[in-house]
Protein backbone atom coordinates (compact mmCIF):
# COMPACT_ATOMS: atom_id res chain seq x y z
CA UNK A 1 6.15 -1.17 -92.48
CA UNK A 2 2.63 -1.78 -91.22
CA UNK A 3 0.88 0.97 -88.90
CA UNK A 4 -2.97 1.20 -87.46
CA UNK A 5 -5.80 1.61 -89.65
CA UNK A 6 -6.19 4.99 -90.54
CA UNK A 7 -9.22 6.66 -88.49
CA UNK A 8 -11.27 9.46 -89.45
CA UNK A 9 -9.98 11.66 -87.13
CA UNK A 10 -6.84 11.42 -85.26
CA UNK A 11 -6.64 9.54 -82.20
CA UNK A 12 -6.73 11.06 -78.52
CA UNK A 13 -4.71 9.22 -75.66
CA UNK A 14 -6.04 10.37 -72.46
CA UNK A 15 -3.45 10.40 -69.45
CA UNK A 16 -3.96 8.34 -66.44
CA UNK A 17 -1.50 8.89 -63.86
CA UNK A 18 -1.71 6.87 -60.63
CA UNK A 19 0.92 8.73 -59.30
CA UNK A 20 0.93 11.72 -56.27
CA UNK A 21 3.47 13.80 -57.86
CA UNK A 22 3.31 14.10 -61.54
CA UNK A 23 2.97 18.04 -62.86
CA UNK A 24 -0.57 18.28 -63.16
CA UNK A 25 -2.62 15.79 -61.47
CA UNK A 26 -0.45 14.56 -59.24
CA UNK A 27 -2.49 12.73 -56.61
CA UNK A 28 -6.00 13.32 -58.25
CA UNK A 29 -6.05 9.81 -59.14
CA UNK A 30 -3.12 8.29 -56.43
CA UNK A 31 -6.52 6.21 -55.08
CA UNK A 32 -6.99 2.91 -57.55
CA UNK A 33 -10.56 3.11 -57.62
CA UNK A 34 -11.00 7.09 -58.19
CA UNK A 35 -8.64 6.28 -60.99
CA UNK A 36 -11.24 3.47 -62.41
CA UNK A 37 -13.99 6.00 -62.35
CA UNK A 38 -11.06 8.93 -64.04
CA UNK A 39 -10.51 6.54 -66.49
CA UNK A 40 -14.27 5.73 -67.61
CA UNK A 41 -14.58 9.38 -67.31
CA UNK A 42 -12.35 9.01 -70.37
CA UNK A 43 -13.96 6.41 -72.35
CA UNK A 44 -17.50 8.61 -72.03
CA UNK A 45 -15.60 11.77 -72.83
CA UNK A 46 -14.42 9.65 -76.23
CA UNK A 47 -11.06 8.85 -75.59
CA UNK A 48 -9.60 5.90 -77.90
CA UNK A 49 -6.90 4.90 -75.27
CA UNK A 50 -6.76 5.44 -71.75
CA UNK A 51 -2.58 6.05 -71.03
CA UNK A 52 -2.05 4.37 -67.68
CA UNK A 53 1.29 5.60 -65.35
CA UNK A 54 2.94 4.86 -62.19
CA UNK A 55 6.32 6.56 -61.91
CA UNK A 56 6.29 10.27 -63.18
CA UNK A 57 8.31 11.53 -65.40
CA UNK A 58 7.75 14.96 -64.48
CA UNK A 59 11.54 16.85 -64.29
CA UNK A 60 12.88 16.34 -60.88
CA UNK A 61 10.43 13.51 -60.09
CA UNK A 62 11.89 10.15 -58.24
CA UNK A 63 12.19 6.76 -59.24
CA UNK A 64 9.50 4.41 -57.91
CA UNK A 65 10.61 0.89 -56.86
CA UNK A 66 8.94 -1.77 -59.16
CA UNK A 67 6.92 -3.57 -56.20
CA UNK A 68 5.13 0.38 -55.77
CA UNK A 69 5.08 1.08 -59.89
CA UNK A 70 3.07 -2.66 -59.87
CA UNK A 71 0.35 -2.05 -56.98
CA UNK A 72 -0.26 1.34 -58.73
CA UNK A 73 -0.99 0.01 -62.33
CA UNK A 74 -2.05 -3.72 -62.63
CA UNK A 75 -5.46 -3.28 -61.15
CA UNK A 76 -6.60 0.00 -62.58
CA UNK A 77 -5.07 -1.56 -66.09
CA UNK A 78 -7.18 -4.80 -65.73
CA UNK A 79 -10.63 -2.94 -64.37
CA UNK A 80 -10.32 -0.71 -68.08
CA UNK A 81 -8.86 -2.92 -70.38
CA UNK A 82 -12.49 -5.11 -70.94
CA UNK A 83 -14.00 -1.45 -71.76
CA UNK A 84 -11.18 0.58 -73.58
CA UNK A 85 -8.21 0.15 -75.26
CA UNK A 86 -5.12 0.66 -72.56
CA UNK A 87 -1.60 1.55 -72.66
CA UNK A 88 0.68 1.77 -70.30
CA UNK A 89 3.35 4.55 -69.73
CA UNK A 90 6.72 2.71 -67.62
CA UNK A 91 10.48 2.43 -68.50
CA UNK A 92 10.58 -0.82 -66.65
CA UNK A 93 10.17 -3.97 -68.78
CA UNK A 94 8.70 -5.95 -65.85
CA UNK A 95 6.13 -3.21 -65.68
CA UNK A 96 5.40 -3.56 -69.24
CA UNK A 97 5.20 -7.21 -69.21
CA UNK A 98 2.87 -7.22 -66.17
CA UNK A 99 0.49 -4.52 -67.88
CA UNK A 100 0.07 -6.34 -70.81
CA UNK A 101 -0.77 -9.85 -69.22
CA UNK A 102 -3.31 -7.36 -67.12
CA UNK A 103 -4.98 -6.26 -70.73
CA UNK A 104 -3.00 -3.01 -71.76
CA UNK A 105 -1.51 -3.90 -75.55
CA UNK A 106 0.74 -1.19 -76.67
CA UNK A 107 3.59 0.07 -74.38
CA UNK A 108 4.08 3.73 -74.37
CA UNK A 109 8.00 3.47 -73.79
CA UNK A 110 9.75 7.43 -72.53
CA UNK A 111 13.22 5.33 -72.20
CA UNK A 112 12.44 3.68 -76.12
CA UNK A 113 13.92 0.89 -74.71
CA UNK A 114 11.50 -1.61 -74.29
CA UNK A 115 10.84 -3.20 -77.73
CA UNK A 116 12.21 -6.38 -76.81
CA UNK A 117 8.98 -6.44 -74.69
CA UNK A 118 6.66 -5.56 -76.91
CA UNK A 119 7.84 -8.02 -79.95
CA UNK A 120 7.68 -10.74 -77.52
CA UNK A 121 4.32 -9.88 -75.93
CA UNK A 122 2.72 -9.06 -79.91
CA UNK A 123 1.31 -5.71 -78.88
CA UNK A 124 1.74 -2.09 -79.75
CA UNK A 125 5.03 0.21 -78.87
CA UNK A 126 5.63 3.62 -78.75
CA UNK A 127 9.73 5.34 -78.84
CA UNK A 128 9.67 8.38 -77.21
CA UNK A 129 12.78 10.84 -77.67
CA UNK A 130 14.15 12.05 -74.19
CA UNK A 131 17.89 13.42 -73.16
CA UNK A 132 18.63 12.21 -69.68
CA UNK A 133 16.88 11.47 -66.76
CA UNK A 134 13.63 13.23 -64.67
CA UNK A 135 16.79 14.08 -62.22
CA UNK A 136 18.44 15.66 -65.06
CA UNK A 137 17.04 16.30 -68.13
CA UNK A 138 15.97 19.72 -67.95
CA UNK A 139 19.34 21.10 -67.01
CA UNK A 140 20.44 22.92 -69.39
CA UNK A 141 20.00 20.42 -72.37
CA UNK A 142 22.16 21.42 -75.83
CA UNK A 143 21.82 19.85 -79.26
CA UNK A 144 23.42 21.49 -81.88
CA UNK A 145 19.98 20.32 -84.39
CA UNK A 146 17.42 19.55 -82.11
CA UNK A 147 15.07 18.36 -85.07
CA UNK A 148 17.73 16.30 -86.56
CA UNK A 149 19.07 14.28 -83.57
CA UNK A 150 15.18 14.17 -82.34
CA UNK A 151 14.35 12.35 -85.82
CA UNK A 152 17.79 10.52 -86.55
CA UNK A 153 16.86 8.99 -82.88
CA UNK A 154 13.79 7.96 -83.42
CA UNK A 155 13.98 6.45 -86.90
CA UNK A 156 16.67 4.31 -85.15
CA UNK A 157 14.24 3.21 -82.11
CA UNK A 158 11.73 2.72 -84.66
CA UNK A 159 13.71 0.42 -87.11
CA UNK A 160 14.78 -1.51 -84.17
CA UNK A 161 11.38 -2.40 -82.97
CA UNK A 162 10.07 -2.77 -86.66
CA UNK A 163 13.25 -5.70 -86.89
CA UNK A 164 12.42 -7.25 -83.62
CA UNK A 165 9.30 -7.52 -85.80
CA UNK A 166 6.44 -5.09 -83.89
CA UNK A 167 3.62 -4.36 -86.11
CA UNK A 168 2.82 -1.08 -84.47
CA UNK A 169 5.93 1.27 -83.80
CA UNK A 170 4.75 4.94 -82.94
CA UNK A 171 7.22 7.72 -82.40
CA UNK A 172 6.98 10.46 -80.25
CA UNK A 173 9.37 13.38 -80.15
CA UNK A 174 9.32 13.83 -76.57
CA UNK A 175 7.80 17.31 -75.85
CA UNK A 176 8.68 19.01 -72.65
CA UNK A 177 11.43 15.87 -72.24
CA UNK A 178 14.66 17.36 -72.01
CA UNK A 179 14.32 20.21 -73.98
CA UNK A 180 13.93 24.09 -73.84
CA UNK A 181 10.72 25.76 -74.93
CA UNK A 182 12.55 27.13 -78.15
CA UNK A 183 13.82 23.23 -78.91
CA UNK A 184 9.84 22.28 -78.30
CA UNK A 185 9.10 25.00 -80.27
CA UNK A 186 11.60 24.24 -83.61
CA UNK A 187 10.00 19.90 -82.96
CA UNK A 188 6.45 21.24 -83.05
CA UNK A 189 7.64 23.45 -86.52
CA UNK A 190 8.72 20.17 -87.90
CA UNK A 191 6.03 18.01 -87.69
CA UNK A 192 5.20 17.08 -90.53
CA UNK A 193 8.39 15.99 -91.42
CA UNK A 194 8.44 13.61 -88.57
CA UNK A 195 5.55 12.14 -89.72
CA UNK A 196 6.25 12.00 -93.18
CA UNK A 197 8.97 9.26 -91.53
CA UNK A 198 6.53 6.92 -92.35
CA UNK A 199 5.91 5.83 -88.80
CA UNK A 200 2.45 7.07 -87.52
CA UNK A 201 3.46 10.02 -85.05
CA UNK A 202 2.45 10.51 -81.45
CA UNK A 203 2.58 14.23 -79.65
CA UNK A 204 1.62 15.25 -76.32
CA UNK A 205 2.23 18.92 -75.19
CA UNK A 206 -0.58 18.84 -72.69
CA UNK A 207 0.04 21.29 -70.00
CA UNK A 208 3.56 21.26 -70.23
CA UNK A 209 5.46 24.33 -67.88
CA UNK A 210 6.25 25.92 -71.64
CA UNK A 211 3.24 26.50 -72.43
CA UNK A 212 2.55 28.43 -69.14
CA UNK A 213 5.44 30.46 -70.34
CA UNK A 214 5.02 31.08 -73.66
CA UNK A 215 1.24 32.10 -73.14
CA UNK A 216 1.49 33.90 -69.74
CA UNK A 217 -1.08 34.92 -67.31
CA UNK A 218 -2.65 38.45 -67.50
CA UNK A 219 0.15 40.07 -65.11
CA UNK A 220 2.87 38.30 -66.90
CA UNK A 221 3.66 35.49 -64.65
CA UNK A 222 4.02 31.88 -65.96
CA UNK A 223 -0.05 30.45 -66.45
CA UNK A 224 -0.19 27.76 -64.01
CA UNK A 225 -1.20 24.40 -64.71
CA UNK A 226 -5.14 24.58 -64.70
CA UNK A 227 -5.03 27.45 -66.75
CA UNK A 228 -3.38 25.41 -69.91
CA UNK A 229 -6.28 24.75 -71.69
CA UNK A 230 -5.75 26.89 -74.46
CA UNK A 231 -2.40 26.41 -75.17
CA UNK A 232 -2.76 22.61 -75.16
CA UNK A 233 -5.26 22.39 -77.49
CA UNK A 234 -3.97 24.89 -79.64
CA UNK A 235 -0.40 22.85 -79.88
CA UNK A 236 -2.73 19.67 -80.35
CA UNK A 237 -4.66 20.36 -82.78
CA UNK A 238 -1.62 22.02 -84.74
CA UNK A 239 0.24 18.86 -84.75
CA UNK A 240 -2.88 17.09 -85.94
CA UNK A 241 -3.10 19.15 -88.55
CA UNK A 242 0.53 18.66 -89.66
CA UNK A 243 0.15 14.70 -89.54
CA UNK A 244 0.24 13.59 -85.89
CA UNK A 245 -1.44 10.36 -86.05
CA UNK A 246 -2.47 10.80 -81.95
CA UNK A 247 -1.91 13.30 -79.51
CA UNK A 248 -1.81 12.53 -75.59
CA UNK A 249 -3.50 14.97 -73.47
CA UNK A 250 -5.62 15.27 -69.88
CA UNK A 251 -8.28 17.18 -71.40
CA UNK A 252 -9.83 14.58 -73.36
CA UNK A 253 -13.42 15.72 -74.07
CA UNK A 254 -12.34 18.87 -75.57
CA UNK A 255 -9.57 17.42 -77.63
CA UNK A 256 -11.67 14.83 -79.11
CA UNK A 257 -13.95 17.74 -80.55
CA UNK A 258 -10.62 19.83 -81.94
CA UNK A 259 -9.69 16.28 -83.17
CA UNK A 260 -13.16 15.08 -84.98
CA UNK A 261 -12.55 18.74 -86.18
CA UNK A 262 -9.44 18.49 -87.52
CA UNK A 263 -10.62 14.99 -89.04
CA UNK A 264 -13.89 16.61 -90.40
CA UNK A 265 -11.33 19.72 -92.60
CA UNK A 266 -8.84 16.38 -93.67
CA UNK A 267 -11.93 14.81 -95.04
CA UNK A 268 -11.92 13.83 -99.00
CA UNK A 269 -15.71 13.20 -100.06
């Protein structure tokens, strides 16, 4: 199984979302070009990929019709990819396809169901774990071993896209995806068994609602969305620590320090 060349530090994905209703930035960057300028933003602030998305996947969020998902990504994806390396975040393999003729070259996959894609295009793929849809998912979701089904599912993604013959298969437990804030909780405890799967591993707890909850305001309510700092990087640079290969995260400046530190403590001399 081949992976990417191991970096001194571990690699920060910073989120791009051309969207106006995903959880935290929804509509910050809904304008193409204010998205260009987010996204160098990024690549100043040290970010090794800029994560480009069209359709949220926030819980509750609706679908968005492949015409809309295609006017939102393709030019913002082909203004960054000469500058930065560029993923794109989509479920839909036209979307995928169209990204990667635009310049992005690894698909960051929430449905882990576009390898087929990714063999035939020769770039990058990453299976994300997720139970149900953004309709659904959050209602009420069970497992009887979270960690277990989590990593049973995702060594079988992975092998799949590994046989289609994908040189770069990243998993990604799916934080925040269908899942409680005690099953985030027990996949954050075992991350270092994920990656000891042998594929490189890819987290992303930025901002998510349990972090709000678990690390509440001062008068006890739920810490809203700008006021996640703390708890993201904390959860980052924990599953660096552990062996995440990358995390994905909005803050990217700050992360990339926590990661370079994280990189700097790993160091052998």
């Amino acid at each position: 199984m081949s992976s990417p060349a191991i970096e001194e530090r571990p690699l920060v994905m910073g989120i791009l979302n051309v969207t106006p209703d995903s959880f935290s930035d929804g509509g910050e960057w809904f304008d193409g070009r204010l998205a260009i300028t987010r996204g160098h933003e990024m690549i100043t602030e040290g970010a090794d990929i800029v994560d480009v998305g069209g359709e949220s996947t926030r819980p509750g969020a609706e679908p968005v019709d492949l015409d809309e998902e295609l006017r939102r990504v393709v030019p913002v994806i082909e203004a960054l990819a000469p500058h930065v390396r560029v993923s794109v975040d989509t479920t839909k393999a036209e979307v995928a396809d169209a990204a990667v003729a635009a310049g992005a070259s690894l698909v960051n996959d929430v449905s882990a169901s576009l390898w087929p894609v990714a063999a035939e295009r020769g770039v990058g793929w990453v299976a994300m774990h997720r139970r149900g849809t953004p309709g659904d998912m959050q209602q009420r979701p069970h497992y009887d071993d979270v960690v277990a089904e989590v990593t049973a599912f995702l060594a079988d993604r992975a092998a799949a896209g590994t046989a289609a013959g994908i040189d770069e298969v990243w998993i990604d437990p799916g934080i925040g995806f269908g899942k409680t804030a005690a099953h985030n909780l027990r996949l954050l405890s075992a991350v270092s068994g994920l990656a000891a799967t042998g594929y490189p591993l890819l987290v992303g707890t930025s901002r998510k609602s349990f972090l709000g909850t678990l690390a509440p305001a001062p008068d006890g309510t739920p810490a809203p969305v700008g006021a996640r700092l703390a708890g993201s990087l904390s959860t980052a640079t924990w599953a660096m620590q552990q062996g995440a290969r990358m995390v994905r995260v909005h803050d990217v400046a700050a992360t990339v320090q926590a990661a370079t530190l994280v990189g700097s403590a790993g160091a052998r001399p």
